[in-house]
N, C-alpha and C. Protein backbone atom coordinates (compact mmCIF):
# COMPACT_ATOMS: atom_id res chain seq x y z
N UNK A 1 1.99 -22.46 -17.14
CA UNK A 1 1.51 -22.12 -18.46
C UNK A 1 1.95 -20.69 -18.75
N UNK A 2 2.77 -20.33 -19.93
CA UNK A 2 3.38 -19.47 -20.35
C UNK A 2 1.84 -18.77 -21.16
N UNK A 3 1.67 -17.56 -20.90
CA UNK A 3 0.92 -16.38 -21.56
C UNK A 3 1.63 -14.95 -22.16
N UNK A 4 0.70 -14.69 -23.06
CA UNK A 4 1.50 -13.79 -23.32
C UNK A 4 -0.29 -12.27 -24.28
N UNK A 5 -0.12 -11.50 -24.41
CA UNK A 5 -1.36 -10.36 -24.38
C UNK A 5 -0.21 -9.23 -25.17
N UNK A 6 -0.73 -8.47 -26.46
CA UNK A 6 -0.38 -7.67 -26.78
C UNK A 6 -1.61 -6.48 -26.29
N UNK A 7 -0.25 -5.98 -26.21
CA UNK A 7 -0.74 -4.12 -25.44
C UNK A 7 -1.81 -2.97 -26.57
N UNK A 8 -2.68 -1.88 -26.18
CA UNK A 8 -2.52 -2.13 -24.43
C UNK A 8 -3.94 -3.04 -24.42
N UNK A 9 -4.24 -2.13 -22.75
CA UNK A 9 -5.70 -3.60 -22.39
C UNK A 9 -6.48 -1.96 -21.94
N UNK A 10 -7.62 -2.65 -21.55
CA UNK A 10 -8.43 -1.68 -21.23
C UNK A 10 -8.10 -0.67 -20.25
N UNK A 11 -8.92 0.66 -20.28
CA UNK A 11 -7.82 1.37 -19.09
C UNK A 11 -8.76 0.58 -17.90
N UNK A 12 -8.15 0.75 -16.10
CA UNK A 12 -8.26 0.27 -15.15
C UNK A 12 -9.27 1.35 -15.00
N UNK A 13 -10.20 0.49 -13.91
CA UNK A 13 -11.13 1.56 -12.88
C UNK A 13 -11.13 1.35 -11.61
N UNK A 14 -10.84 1.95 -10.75
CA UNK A 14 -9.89 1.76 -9.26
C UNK A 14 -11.87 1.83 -8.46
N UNK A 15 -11.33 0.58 -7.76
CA UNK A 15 -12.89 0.77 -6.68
C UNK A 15 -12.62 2.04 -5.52
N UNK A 16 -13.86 2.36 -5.33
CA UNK A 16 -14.01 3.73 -4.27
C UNK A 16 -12.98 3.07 -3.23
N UNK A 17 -12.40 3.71 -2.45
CA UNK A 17 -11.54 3.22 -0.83
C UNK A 17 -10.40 2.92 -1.05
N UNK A 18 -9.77 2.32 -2.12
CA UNK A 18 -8.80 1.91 -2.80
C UNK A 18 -7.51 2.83 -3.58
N UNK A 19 -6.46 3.00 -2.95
CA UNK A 19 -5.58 3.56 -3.64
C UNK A 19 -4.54 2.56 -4.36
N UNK A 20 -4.14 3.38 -5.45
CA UNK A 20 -2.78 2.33 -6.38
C UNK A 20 -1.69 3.34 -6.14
N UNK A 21 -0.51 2.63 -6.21
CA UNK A 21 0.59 3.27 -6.32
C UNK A 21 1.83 2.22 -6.39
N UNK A 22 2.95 2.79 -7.01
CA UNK A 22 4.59 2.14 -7.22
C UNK A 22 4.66 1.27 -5.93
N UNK A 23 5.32 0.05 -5.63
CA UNK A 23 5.55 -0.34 -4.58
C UNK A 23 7.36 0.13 -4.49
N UNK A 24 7.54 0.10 -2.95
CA UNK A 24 8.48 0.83 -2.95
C UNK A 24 9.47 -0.42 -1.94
N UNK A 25 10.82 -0.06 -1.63
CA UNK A 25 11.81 -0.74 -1.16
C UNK A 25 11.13 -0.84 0.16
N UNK A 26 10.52 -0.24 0.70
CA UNK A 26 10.25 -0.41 2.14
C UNK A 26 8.90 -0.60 2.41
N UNK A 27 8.35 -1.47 1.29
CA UNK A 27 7.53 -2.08 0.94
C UNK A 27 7.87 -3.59 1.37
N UNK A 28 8.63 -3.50 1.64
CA UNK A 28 9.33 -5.85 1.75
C UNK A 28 8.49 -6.16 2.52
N UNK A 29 8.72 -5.62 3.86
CA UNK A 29 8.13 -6.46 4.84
C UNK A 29 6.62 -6.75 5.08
N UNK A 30 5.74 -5.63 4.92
CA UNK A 30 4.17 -5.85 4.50
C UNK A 30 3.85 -6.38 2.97
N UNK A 31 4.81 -6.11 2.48
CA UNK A 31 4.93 -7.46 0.89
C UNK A 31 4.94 -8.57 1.07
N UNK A 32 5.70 -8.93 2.17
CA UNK A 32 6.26 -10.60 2.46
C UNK A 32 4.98 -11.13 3.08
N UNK A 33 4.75 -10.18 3.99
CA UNK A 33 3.49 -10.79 4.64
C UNK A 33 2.36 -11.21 4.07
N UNK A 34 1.81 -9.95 3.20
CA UNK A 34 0.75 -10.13 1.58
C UNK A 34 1.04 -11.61 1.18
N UNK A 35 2.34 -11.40 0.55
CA UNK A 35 2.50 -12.26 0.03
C UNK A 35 2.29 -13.83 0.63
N UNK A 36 2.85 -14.09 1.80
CA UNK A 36 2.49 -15.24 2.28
C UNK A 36 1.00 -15.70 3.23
N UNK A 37 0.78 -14.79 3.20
CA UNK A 37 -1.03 -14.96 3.14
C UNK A 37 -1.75 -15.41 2.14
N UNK A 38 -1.37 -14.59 0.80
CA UNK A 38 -2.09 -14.98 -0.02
C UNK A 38 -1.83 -16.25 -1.16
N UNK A 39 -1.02 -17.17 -1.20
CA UNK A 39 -0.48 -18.41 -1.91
C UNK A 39 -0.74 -19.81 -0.23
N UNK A 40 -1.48 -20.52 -1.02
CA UNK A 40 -1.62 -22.01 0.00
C UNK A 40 0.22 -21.94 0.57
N UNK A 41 -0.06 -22.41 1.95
CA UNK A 41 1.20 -22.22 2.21
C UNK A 41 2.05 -23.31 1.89
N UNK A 42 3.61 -22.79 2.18
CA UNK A 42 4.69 -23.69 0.87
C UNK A 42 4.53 -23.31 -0.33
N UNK A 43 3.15 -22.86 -1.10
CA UNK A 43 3.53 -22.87 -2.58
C UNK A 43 4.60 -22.09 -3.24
N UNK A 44 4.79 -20.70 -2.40
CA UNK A 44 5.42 -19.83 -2.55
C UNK A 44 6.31 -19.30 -1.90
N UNK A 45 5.97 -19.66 -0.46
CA UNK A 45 7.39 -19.66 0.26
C UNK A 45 7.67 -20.28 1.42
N UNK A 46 8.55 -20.71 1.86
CA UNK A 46 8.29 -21.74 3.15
C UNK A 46 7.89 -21.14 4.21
N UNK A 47 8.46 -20.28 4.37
CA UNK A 47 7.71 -19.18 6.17
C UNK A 47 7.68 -17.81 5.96
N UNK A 48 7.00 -17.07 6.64
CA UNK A 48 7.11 -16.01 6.91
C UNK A 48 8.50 -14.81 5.84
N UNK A 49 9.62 -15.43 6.87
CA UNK A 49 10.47 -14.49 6.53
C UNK A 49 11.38 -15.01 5.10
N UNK A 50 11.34 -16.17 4.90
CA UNK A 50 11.15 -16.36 3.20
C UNK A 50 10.60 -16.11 2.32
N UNK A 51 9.07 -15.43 2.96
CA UNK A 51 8.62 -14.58 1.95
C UNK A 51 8.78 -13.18 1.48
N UNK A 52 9.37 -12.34 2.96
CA UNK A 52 10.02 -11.31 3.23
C UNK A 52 11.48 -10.98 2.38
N UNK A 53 12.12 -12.49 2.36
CA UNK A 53 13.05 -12.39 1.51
C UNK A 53 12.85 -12.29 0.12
N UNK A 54 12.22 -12.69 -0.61
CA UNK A 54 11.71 -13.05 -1.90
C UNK A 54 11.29 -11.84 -2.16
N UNK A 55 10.69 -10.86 -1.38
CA UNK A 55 10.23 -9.79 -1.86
C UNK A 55 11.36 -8.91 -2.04
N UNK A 56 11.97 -8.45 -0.73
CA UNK A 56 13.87 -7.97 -0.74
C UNK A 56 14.40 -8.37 -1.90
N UNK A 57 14.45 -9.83 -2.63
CA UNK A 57 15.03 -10.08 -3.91
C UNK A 57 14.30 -9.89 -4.91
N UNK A 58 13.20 -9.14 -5.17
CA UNK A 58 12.48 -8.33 -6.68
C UNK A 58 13.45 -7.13 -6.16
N UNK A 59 13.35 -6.28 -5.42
CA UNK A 59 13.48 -5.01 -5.27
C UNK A 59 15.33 -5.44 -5.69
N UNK A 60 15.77 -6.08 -5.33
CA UNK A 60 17.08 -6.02 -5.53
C UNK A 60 17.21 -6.46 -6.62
N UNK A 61 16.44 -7.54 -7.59
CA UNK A 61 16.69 -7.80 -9.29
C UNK A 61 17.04 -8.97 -9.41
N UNK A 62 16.69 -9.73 -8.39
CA UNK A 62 17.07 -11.08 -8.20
C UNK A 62 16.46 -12.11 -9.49
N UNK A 63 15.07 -11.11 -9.59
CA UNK A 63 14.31 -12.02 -10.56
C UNK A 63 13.56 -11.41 -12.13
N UNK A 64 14.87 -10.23 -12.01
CA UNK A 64 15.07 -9.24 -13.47
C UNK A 64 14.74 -7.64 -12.54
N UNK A 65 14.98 -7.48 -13.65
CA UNK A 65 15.37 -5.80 -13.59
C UNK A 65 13.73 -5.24 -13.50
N UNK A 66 13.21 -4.82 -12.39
CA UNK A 66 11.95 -4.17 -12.04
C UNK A 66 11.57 -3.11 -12.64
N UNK A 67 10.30 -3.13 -13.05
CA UNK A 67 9.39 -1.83 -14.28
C UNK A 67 8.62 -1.26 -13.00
N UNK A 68 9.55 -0.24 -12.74
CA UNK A 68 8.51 0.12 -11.49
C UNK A 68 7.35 0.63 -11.71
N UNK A 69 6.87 1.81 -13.08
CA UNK A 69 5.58 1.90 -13.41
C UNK A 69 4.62 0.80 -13.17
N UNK A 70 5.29 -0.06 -13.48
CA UNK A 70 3.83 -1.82 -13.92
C UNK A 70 4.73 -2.53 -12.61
N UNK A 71 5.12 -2.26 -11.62
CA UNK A 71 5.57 -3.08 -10.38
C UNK A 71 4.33 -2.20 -9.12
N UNK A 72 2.97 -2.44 -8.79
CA UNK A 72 2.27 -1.77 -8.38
C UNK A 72 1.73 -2.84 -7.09
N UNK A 73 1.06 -1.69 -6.26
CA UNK A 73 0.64 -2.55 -4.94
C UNK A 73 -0.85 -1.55 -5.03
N UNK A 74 -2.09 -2.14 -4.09
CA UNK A 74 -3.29 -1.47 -3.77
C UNK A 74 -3.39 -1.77 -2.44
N UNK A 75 -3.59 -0.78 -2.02
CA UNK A 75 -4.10 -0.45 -0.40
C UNK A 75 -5.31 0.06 -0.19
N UNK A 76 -5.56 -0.07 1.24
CA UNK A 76 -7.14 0.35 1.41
C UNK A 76 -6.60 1.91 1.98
N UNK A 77 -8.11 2.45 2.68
CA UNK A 77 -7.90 3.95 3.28
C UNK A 77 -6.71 4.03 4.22
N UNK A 78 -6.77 2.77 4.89
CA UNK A 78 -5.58 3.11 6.30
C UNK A 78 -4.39 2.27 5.57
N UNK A 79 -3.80 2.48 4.29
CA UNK A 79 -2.57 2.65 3.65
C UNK A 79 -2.11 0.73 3.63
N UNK A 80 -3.05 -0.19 4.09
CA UNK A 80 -2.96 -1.61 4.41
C UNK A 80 -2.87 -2.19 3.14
N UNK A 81 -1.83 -3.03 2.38
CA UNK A 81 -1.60 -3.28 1.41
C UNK A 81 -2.15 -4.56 1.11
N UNK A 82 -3.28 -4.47 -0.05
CA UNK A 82 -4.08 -5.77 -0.20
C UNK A 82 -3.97 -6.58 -1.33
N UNK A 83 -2.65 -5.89 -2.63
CA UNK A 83 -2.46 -6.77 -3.67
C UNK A 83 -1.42 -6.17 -3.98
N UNK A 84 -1.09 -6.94 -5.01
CA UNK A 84 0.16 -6.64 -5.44
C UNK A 84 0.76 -7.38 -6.95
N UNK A 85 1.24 -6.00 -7.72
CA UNK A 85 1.55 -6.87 -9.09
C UNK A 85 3.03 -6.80 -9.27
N UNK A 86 4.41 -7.19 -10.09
CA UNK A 86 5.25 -7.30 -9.54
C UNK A 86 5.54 -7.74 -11.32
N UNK A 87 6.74 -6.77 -11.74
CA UNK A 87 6.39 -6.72 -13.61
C UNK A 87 8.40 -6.88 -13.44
N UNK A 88 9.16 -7.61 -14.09
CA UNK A 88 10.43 -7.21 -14.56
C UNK A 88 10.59 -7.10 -15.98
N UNK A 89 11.46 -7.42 -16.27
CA UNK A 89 12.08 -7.16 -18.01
C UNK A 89 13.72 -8.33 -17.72
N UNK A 90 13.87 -8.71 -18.57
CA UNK A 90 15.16 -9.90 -17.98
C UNK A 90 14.99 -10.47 -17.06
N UNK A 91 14.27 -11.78 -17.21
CA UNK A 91 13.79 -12.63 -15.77
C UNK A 91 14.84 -14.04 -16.03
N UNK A 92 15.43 -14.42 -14.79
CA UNK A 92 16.39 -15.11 -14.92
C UNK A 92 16.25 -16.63 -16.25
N UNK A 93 14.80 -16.71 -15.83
CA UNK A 93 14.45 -18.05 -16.25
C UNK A 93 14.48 -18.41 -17.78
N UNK A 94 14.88 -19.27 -18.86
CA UNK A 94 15.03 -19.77 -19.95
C UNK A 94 13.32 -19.58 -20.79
N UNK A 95 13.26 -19.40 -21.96
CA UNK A 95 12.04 -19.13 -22.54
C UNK A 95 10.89 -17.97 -22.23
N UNK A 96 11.39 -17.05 -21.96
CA UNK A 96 10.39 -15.92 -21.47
C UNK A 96 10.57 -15.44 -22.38
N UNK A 97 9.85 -14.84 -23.41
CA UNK A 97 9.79 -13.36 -24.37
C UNK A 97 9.99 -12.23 -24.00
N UNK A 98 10.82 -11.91 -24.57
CA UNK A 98 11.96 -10.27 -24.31
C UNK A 98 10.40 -9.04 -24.68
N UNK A 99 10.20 -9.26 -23.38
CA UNK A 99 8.82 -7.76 -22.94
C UNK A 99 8.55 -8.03 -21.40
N UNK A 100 8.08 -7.20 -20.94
CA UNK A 100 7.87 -7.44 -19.61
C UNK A 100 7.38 -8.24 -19.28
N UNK A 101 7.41 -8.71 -18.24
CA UNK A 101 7.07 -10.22 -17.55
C UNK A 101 6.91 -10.12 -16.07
N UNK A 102 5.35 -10.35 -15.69
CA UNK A 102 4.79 -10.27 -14.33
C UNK A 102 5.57 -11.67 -13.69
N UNK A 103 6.10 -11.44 -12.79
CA UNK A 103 5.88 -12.19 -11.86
C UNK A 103 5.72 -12.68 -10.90
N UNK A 104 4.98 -11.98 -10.33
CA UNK A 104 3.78 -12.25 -8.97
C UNK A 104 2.39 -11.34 -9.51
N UNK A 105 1.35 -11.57 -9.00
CA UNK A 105 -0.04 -10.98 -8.98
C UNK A 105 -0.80 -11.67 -7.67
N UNK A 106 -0.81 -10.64 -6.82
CA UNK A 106 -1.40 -11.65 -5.38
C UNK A 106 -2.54 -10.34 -5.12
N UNK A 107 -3.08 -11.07 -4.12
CA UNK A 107 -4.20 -10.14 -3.65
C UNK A 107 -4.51 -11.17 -2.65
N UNK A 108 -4.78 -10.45 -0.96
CA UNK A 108 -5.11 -11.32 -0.45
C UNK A 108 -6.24 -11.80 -0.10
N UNK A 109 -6.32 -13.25 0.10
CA UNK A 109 -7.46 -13.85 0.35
C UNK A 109 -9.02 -13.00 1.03
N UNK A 110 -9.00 -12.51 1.93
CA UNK A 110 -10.06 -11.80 2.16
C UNK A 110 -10.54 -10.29 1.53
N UNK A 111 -9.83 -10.43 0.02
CA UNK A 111 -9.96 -8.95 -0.48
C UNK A 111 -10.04 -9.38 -1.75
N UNK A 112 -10.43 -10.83 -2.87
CA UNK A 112 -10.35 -11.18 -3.51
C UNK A 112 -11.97 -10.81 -4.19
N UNK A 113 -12.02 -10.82 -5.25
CA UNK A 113 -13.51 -10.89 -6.14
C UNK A 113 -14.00 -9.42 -5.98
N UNK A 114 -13.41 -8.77 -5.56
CA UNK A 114 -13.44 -7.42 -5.74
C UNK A 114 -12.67 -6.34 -7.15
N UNK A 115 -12.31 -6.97 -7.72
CA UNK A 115 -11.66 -6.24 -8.77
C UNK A 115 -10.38 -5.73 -8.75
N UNK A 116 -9.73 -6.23 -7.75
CA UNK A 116 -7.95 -5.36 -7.04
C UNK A 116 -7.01 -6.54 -8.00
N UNK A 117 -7.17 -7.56 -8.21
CA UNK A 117 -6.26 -8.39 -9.47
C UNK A 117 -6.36 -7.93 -10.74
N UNK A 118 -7.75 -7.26 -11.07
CA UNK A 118 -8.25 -6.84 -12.71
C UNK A 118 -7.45 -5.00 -12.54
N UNK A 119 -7.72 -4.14 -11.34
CA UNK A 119 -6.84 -3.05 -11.77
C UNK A 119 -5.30 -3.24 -11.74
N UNK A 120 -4.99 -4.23 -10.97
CA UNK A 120 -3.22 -4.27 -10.87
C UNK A 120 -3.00 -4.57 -12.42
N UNK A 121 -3.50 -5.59 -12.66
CA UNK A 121 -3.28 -6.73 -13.99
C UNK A 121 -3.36 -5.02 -14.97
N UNK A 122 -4.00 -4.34 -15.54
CA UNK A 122 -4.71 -3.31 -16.36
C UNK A 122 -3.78 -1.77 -15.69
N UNK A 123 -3.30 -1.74 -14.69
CA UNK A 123 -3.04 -1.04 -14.80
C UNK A 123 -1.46 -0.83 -15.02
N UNK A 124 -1.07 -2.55 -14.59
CA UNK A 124 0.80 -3.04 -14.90
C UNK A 124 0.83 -2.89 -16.20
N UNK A 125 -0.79 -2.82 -17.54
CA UNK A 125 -0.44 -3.11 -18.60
C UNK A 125 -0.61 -1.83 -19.31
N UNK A 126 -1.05 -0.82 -18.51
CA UNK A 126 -1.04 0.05 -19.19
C UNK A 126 0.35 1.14 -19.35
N UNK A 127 0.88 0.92 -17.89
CA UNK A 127 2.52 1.62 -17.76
C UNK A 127 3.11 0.88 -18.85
N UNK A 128 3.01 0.09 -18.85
CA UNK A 128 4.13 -0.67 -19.99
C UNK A 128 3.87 -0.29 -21.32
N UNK A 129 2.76 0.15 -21.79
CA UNK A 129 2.01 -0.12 -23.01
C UNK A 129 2.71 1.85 -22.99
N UNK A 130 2.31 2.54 -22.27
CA UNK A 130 2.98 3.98 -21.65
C UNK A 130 4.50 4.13 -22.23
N UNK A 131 5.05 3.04 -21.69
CA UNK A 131 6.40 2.90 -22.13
C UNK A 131 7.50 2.40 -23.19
N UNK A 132 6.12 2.29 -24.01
CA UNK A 132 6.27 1.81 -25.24
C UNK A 132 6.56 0.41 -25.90
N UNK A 133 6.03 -0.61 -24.79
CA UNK A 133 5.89 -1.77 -24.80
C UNK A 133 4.54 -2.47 -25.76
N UNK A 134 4.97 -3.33 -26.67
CA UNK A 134 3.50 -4.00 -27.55
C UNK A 134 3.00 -4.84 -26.85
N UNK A 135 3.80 -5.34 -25.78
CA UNK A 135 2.72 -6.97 -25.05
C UNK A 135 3.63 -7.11 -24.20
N UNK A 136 3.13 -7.78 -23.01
CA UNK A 136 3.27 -8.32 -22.00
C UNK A 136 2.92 -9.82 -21.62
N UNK A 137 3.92 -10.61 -20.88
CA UNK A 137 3.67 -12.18 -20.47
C UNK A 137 3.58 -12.49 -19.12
N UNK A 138 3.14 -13.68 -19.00
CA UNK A 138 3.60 -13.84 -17.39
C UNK A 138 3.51 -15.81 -17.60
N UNK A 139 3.11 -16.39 -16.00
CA UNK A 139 3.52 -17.88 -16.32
C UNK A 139 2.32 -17.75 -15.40
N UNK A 140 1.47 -18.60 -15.22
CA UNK A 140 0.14 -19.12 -14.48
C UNK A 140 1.03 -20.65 -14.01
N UNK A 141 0.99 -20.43 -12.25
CA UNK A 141 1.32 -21.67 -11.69
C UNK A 141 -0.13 -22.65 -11.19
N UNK A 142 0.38 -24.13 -11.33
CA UNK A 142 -0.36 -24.94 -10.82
C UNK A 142 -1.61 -24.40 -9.61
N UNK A 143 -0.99 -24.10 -8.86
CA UNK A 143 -1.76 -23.35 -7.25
C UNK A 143 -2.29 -22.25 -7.77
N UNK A 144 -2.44 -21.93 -8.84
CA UNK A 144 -3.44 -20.48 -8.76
C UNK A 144 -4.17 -20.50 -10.55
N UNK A 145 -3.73 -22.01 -10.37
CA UNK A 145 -4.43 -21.65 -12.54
C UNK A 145 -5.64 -21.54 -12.84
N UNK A 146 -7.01 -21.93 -11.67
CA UNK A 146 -7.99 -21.83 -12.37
C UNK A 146 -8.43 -20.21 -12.43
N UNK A 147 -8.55 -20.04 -10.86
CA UNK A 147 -8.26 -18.39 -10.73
C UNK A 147 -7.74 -17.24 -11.92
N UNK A 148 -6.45 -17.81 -11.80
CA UNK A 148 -5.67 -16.93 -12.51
C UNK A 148 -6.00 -17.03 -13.86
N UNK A 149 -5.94 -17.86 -14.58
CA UNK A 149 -6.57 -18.37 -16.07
C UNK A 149 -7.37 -17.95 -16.18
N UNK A 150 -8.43 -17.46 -15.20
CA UNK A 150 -10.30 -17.09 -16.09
C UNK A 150 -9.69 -15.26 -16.29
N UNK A 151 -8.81 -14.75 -15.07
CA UNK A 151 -8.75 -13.34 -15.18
C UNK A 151 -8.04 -13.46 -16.60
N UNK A 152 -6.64 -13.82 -16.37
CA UNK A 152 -5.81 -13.58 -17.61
C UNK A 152 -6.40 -13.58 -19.16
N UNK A 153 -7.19 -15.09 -19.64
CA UNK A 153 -8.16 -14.74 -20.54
C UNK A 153 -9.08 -14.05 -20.77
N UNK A 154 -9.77 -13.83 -19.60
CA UNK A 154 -10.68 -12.42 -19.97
C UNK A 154 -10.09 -11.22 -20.42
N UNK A 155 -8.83 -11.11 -20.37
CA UNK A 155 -8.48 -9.89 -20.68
C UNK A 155 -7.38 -10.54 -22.41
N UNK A 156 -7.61 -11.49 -22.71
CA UNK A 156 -7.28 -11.86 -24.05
C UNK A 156 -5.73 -12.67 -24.11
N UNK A 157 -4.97 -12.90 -23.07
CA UNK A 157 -4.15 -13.54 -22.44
C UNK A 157 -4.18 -14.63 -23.20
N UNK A 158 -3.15 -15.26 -23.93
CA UNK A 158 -3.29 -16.47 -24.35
C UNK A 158 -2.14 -17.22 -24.50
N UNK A 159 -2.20 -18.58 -24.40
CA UNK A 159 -1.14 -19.63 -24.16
C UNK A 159 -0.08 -20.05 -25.21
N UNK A 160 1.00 -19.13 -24.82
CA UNK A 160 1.91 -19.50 -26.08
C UNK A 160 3.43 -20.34 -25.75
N UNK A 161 4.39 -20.75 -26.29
CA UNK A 161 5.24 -21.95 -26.40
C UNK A 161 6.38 -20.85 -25.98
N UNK A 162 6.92 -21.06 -24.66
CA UNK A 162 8.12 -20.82 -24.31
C UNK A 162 9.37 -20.49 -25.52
N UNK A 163 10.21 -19.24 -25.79
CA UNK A 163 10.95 -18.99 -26.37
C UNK A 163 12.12 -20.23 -26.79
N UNK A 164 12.25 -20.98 -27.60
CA UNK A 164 13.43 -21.65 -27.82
C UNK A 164 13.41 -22.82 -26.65
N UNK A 165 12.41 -23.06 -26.33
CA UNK A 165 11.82 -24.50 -26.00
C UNK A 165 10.57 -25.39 -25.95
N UNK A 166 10.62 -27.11 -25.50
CA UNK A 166 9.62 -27.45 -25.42
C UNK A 166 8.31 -27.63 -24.45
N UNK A 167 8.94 -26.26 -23.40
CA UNK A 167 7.90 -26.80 -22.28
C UNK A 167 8.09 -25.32 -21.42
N UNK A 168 7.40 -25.10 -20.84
CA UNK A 168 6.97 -23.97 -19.39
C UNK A 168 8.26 -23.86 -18.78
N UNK A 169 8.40 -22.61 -18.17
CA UNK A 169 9.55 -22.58 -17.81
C UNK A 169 8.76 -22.49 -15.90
N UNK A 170 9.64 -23.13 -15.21
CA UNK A 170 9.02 -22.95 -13.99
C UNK A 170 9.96 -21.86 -13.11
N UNK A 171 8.82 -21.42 -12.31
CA UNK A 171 9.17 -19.94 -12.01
C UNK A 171 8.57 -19.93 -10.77
């Protein structure tokens, strides 16, 4: 399900213990890992180091040209990376609207319902909104829509028709 939210959104409020910051190239490998912790496994990547790869290919532009302001990760005190938002601009895929476009928002499983998806989400939207962006989109997959759907609408997120087609673009 294609979404899409004109800018900006509320500002973010970072929980006590919690730092935000740019994720960086040498970020992959505790990315990959995040990352494949936190998606039922297979949904997102087949093993381990396929997820490692997938991350290596944002940083390289595999899946558009990275907004590193709104490309953000949260860690706890001992620098342990527990979410992660992941924003391009030119994403390979057919029907996306020409504005930035999340695509990943993870947080992992034992760090969830804490508010680390609502500052990534708020705070990817505020760099952009910074950068002179009116709105921002992303795509809500099967494996994470009920979840993901209650955050995204709460923050006014709403379901609109793929650019110059009849259906979701899968991503």
């Amino acid at each position: 399900m294609l979404m899409q939210r004109g800018l900006p959104l509320p500002a973010p409020e970072l929980p006590a213990g919690i730092t935000l910051r740019p994720q960086v190239p040498s970020d992959a490998e505790a990315l990959g890992a995040l990352y494949w912790d936190s998606y039922p496994k297979g949904a997102a990547a087949v093993d381990l180091e396929d997820a490692v790869e997938e991350m290596e290919g944002v940083f390289a532009g595999e899946y558009g040209t990275p907004v590193d302001a709104a490309s953000l990760v949260v860690a706890d005190a001992d620098g342990n990376l527990l979410g992660c938002i992941q924003t391009v601009t030119s994403p390979p895929w057919e029907g996306i609207p020409a504005v930035p476009f999340v695509i990943e928002l993870f947080v992992h499983p034992e760090h969830r319902r804490r508010g680390l998806g609502t500052v990534l989400l708020l705070s990817a939207a505020q760099a952009c909104h910074d950068s002179g962006w009116e709105s921002m989109a992303l795509n809500v997959q099967e494996e994470t829509a009920a979840d993901a759907s209650q955050l995204y609408q709460r923050f006014g997120f709403v379901e609109i028709t793929p650019v110059g087609a009849g259906e979701s673009p899968s991503i």
